[in-house]
C-alpha atoms as a PDB file:
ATOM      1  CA  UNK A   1      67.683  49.132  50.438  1.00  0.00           C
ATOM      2  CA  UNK A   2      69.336  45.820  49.282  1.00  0.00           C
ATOM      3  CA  UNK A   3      72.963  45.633  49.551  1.00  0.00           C
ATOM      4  CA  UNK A   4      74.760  44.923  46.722  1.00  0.00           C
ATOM      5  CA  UNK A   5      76.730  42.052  47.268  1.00  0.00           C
ATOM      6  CA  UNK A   6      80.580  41.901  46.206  1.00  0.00           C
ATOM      7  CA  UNK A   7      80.782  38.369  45.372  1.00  0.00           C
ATOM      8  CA  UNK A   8      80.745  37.836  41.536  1.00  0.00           C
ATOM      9  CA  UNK A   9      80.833  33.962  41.985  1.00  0.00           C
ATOM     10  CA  UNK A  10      78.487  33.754  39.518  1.00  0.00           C
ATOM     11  CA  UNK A  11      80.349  35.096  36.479  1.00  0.00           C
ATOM     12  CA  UNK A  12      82.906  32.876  37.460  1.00  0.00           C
ATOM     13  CA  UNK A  13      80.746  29.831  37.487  1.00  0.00           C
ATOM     14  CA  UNK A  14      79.103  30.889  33.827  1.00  0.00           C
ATOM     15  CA  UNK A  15      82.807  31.217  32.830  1.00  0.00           C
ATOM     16  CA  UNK A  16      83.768  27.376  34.055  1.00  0.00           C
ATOM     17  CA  UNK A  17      80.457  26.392  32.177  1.00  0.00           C
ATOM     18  CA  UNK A  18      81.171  28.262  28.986  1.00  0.00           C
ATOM     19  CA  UNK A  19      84.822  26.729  29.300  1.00  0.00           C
ATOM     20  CA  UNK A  20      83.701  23.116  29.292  1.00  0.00           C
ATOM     21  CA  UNK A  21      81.388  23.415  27.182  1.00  0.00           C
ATOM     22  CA  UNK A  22      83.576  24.657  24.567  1.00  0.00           C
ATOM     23  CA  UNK A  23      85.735  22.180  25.660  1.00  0.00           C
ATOM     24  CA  UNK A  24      83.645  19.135  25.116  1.00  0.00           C
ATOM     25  CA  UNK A  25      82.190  20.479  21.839  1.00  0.00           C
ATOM     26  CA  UNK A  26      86.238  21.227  20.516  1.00  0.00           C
ATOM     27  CA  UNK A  27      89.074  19.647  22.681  1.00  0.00           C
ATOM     28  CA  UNK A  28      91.270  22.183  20.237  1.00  0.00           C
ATOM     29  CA  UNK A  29      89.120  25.210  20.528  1.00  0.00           C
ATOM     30  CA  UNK A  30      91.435  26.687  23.339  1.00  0.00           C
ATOM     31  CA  UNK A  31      94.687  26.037  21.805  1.00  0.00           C
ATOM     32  CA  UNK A  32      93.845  27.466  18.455  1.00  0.00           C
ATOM     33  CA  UNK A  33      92.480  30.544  20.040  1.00  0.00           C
ATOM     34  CA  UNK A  34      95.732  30.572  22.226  1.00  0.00           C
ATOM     35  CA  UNK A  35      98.004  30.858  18.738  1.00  0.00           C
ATOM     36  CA  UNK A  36      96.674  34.619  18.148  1.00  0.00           C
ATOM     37  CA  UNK A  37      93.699  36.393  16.077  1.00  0.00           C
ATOM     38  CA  UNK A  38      92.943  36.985  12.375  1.00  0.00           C
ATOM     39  CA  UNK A  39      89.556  38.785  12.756  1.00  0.00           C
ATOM     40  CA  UNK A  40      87.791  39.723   9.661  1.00  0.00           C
ATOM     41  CA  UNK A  41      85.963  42.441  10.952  1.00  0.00           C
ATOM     42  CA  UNK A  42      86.355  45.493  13.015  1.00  0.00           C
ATOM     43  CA  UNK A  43      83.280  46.443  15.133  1.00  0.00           C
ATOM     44  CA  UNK A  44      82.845  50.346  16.224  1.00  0.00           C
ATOM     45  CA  UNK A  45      79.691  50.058  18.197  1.00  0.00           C
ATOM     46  CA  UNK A  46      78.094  52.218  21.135  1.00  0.00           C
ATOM     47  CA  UNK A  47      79.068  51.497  24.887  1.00  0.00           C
ATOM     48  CA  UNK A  48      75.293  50.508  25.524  1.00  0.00           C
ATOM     49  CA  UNK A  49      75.328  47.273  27.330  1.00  0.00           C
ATOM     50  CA  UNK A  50      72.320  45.592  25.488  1.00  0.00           C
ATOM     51  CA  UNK A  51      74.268  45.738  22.531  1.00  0.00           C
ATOM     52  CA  UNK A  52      76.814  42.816  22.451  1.00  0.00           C
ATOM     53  CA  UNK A  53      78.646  42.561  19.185  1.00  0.00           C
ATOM     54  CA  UNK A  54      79.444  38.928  19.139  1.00  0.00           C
ATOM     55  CA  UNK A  55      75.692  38.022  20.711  1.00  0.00           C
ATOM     56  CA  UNK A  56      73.544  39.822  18.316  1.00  0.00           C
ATOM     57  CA  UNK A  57      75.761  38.443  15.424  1.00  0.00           C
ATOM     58  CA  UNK A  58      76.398  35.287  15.790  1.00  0.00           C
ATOM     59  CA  UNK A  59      80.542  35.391  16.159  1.00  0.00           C
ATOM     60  CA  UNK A  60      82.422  33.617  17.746  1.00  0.00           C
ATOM     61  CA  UNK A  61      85.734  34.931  19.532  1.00  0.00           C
ATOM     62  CA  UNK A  62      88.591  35.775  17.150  1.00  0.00           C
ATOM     63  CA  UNK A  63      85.776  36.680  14.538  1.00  0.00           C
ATOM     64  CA  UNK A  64      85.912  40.402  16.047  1.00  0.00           C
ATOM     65  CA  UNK A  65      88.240  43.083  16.703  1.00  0.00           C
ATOM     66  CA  UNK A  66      85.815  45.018  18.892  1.00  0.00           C
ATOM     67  CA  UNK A  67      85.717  49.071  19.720  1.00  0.00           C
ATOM     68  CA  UNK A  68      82.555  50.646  21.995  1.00  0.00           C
ATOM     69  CA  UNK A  69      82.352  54.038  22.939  1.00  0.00           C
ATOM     70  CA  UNK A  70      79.144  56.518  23.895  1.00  0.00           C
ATOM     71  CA  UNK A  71      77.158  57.332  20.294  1.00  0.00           C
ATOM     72  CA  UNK A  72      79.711  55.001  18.445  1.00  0.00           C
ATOM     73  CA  UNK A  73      81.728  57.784  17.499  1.00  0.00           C
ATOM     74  CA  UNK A  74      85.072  57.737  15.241  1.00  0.00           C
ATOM     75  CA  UNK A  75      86.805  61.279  16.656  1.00  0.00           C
ATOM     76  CA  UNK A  76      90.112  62.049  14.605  1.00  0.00           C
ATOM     77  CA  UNK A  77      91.738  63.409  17.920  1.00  0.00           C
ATOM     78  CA  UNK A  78      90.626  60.422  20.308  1.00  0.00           C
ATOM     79  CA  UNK A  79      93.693  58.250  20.419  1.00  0.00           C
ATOM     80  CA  UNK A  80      91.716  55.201  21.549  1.00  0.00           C
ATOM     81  CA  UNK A  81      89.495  54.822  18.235  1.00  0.00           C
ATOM     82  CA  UNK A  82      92.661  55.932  16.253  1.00  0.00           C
ATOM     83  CA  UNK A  83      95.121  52.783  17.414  1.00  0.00           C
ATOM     84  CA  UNK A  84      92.233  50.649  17.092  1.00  0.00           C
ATOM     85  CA  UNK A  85      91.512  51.311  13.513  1.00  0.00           C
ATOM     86  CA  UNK A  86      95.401  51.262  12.894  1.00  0.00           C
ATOM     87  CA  UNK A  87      95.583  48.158  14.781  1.00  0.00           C
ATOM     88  CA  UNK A  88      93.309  46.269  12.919  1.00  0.00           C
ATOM     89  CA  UNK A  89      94.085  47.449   9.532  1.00  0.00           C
ATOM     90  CA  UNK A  90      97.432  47.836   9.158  1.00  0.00           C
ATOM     91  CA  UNK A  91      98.153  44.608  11.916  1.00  0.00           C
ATOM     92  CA  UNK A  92      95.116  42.519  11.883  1.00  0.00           C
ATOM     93  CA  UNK A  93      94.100  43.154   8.399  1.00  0.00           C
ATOM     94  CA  UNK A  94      90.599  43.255   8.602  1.00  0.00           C
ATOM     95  CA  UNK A  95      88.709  42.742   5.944  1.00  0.00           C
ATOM     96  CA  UNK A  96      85.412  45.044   7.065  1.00  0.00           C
ATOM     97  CA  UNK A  97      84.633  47.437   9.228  1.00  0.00           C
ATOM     98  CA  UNK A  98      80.989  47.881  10.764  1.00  0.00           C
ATOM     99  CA  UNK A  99      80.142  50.989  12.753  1.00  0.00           C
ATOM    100  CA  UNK A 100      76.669  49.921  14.322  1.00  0.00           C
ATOM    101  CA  UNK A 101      74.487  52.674  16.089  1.00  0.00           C
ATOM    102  CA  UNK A 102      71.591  52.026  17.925  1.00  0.00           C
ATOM    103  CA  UNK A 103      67.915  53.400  17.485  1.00  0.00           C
ATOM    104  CA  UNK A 104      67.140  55.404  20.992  1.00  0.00           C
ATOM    105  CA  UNK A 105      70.693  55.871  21.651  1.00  0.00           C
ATOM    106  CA  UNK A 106      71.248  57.917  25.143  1.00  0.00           C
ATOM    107  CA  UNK A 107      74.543  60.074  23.873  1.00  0.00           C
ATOM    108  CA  UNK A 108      72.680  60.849  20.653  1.00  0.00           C
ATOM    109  CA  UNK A 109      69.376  62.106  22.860  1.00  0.00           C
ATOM    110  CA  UNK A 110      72.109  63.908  25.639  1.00  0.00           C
ATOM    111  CA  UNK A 111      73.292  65.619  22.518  1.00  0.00           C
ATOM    112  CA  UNK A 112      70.381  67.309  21.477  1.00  0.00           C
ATOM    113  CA  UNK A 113      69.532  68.357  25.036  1.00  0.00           C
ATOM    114  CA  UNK A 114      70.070  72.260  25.363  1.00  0.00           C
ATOM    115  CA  UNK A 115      72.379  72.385  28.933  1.00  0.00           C
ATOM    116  CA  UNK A 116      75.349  72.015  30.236  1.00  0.00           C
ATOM    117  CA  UNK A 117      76.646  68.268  30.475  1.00  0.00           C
ATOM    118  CA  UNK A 118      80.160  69.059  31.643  1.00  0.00           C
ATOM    119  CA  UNK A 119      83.348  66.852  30.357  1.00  0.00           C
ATOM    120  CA  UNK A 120      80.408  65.341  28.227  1.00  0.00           C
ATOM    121  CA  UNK A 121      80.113  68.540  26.465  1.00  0.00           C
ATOM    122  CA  UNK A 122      83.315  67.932  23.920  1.00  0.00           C
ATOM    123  CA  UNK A 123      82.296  64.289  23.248  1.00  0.00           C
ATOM    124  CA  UNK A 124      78.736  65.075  22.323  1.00  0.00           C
ATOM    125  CA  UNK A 125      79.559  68.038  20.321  1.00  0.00           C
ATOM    126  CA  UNK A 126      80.545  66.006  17.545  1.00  0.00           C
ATOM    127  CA  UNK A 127      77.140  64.251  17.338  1.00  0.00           C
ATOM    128  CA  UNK A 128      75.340  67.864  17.375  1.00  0.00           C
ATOM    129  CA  UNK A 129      78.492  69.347  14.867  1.00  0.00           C
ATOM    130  CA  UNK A 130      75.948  65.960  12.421  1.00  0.00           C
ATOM    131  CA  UNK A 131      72.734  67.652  12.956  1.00  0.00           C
ATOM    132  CA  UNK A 132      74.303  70.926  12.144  1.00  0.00           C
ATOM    133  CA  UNK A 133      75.272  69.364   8.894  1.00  0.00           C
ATOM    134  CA  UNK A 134      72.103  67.632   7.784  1.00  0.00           C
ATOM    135  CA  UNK A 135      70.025  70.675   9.792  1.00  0.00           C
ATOM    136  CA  UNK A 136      67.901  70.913   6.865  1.00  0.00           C
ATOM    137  CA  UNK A 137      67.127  67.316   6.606  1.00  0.00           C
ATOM    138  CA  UNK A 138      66.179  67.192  10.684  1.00  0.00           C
ATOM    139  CA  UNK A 139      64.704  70.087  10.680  1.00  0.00           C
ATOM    140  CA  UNK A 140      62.059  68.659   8.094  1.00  0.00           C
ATOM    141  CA  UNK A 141      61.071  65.813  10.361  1.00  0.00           C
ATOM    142  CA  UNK A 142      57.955  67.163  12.396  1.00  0.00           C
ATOM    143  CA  UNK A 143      57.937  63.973  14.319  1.00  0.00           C
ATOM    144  CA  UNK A 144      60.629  64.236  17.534  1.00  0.00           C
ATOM    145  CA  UNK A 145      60.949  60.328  17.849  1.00  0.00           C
ATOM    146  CA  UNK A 146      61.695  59.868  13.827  1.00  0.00           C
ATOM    147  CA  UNK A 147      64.086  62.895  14.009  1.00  0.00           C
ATOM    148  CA  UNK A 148      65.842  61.297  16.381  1.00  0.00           C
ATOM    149  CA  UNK A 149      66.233  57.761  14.798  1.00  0.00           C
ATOM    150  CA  UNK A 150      66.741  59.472  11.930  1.00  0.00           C
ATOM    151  CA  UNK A 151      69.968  61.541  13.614  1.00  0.00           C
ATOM    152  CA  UNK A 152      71.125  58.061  14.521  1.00  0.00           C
ATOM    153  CA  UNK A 153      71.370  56.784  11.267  1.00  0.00           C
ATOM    154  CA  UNK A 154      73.098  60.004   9.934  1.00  0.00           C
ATOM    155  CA  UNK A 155      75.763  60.136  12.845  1.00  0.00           C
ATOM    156  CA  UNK A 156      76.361  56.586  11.817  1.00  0.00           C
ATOM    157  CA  UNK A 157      77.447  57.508   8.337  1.00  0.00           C
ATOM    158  CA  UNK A 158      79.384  60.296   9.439  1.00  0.00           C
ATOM    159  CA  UNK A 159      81.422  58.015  11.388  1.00  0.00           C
ATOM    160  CA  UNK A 160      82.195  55.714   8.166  1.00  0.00           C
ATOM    161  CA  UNK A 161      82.856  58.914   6.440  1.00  0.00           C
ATOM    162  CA  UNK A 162      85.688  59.598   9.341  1.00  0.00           C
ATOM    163  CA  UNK A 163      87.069  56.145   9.427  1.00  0.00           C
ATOM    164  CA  UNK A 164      87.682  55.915   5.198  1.00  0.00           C
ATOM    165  CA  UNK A 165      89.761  59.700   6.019  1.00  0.00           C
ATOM    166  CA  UNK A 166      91.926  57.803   7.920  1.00  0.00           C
ATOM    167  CA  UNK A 167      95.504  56.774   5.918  1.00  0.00           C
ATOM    168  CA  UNK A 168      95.666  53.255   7.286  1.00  0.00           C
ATOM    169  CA  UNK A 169      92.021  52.516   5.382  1.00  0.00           C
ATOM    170  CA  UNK A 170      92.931  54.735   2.241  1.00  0.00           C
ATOM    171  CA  UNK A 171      96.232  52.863   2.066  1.00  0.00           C
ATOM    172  CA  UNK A 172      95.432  49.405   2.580  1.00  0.00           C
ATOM    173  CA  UNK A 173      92.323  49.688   0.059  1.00  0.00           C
ATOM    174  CA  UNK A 174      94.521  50.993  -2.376  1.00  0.00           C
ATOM    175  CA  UNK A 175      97.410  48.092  -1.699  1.00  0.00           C
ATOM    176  CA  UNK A 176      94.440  45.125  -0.762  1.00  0.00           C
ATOM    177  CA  UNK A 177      91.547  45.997  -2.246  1.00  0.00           C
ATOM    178  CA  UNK A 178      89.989  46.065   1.829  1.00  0.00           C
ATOM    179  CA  UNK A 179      88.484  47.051   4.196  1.00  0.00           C
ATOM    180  CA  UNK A 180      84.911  47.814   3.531  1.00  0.00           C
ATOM    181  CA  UNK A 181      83.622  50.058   5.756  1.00  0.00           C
ATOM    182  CA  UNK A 182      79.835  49.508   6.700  1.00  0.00           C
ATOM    183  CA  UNK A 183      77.459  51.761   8.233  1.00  0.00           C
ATOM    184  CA  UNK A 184      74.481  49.191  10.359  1.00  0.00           C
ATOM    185  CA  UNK A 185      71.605  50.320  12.906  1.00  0.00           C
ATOM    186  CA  UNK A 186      70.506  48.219  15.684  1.00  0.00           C
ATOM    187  CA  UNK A 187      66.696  48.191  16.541  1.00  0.00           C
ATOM    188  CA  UNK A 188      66.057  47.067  20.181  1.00  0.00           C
ATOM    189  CA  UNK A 189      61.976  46.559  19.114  1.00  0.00           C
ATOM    190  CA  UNK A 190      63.027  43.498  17.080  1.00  0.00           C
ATOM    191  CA  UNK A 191      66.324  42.820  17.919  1.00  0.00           C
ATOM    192  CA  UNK A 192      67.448  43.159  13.939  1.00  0.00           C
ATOM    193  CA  UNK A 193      70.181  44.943  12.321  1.00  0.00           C
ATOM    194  CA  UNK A 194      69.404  47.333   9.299  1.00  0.00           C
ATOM    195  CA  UNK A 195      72.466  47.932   6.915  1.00  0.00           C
ATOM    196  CA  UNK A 196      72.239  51.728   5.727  1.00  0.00           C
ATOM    197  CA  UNK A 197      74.211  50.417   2.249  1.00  0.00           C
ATOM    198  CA  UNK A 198      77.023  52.879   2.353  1.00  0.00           C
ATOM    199  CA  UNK A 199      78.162  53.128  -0.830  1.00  0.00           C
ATOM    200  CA  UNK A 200      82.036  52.363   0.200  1.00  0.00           C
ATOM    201  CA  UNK A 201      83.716  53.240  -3.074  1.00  0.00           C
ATOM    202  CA  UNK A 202      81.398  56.450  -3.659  1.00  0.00           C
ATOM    203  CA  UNK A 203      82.098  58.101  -0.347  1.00  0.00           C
ATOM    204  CA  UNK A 204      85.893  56.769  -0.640  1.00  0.00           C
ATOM    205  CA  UNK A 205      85.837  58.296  -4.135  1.00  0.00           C
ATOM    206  CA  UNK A 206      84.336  62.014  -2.689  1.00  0.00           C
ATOM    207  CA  UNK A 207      86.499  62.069   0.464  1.00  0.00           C
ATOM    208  CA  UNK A 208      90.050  61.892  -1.325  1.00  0.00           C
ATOM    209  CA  UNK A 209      88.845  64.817  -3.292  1.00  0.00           C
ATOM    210  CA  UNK A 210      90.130  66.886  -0.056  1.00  0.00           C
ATOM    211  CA  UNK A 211      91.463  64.046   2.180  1.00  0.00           C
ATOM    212  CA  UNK A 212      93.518  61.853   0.104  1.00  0.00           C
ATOM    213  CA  UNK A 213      96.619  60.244   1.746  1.00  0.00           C
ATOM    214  CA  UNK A 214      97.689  57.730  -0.443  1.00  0.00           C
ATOM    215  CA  UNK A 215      99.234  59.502  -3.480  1.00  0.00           C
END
C-alpha cells in the first residue's frame, strides 16, 4: 500500500503561485480584498468536491458568499444554513441566491436507498420527505436513472422554496426589491449549468399565503 504522505508542500507552493500571480496582474488586488466583501451572490451548493462554485463560474473571490452541505439542502432547524442566509442578506446584502444541485448526487441516491444509514438518517430524510411530495410525479418515471435526475432537480426547488420562507429574504425583498433566489443543476457529462427558471415572485407570492413574515 502507498503511504500517504503528510507533507502538503504542494498546496502551499500553488498558493505562492496563485499569490504572485495575482500580484503581478493587480499590485492592488490584495489590499482591496483586505478592506472586506460585498458579494452579490449567495451560493448553497452540495459538499461534492468536483463542484467548485467559483471554478465552474467564473468568480472571482469576494464575488461569493459560499454555503456546501450533502444534497444542498436548506433545513429550517440546521443553524449553519440559517446564519448563513441571515448573514448574507440582512449583512452582506446579496443580491441573488443560487442553490445548485448536482445530477448523480450521492446524498440524493443514499436517500432513496431502503436501510439504515445511522446519524445520516435525519439529514436525508428531508430529501425522501421531496419524493414523498412529488411521489406521483417519480413514480411516473419508469426509467431509474431519469427518476433520479429528475429527484435532483425537484429537491433543488424545494430548497428555494425553504430559503424565500425565511424572514430575512421575505423582509429584505419587500424593503430592496432583492434577493432573487435561483434554483441551477450542475451536469458533470458537460460540465454546464442548467437554470430550472424558478419563478421567484410566483413561489414568493404562494408561500406567504401560509408563511408570510413581513406584515
Amino acid at each position: 500500500m502507498r503511504k500517504i504522505s503528510p507533507s502538503h508542500a504542494k498546496l502551499f507552493e500553488n498558493n505562492r503561485k496563485w499569490a504572485e500571480q495575482k500580484r503581478e496582474k493587480d499590485p492592488g488586488y490584495f489590499a482591496r480584498l483586505s478592506e472586506g466583501q460585498t458579494p452579490e451572490y449567495l451560493w448553497i451548493g452540495c459538499s461534492d468536491s468536483r463542484i467548485p462554485a467559483e471554478q465552474i463560474t467564473g468568480l472571482e473571490p469576494g464575488n461569493a458568499f459560499v454555503h456546501r452541505n450533502i444534497a444542498n439542502l436548506v433545513v429550517n432547524t440546521d443553524l449553519n444554513v440559517m446564519s448563513v442566509i441571515n448573514y448574507a442578506v440582512r449583512h452582506l446584502g446579496v443580491k441573488h441566491i443560487v442553490v445548485c444541485g448536482h445530477y448523480g448526487c450521492g446524498g440524493v441516491k443514499a436517500a432513496m436507498t431502503p436501510k439504515d444509514l445511522g446519524l445520516l438518517n435525519p439529514w436525508l430524510r428531508n430529501i425522501r420527505d421531496v419524493y414523498r411530495l412529488h411521489e406521483d410525479e417519480l413514480d411516473a418515471i419508469t426509467d431509474e436513472a431519469q427518476r433520479y435526475n429528475r429527484l435532483v432537480e425537484l429537491n433543488v426547488v424545494e430548497q428555494c422554496r425553504n430559503i424565500i420562507k425565511t424572514a430575512a429574504v421575505q423582509k429584505s425583498y419587500a424593503n430592496n426589491d432583492f434577493p432573487i433566489v435561483h434554483g441551477w443543476v450542475f451536469n458533470f457529462h458537460d460540465g454546464l449549468l442548467k437554470d430550472l427558471k424558478i419563478d421567484f415572485e410566483s413561489m414568493l407570492a404562494k408561500i406567504q399565503k401560509i408563511y408570510n413574515l413581513v406584515d
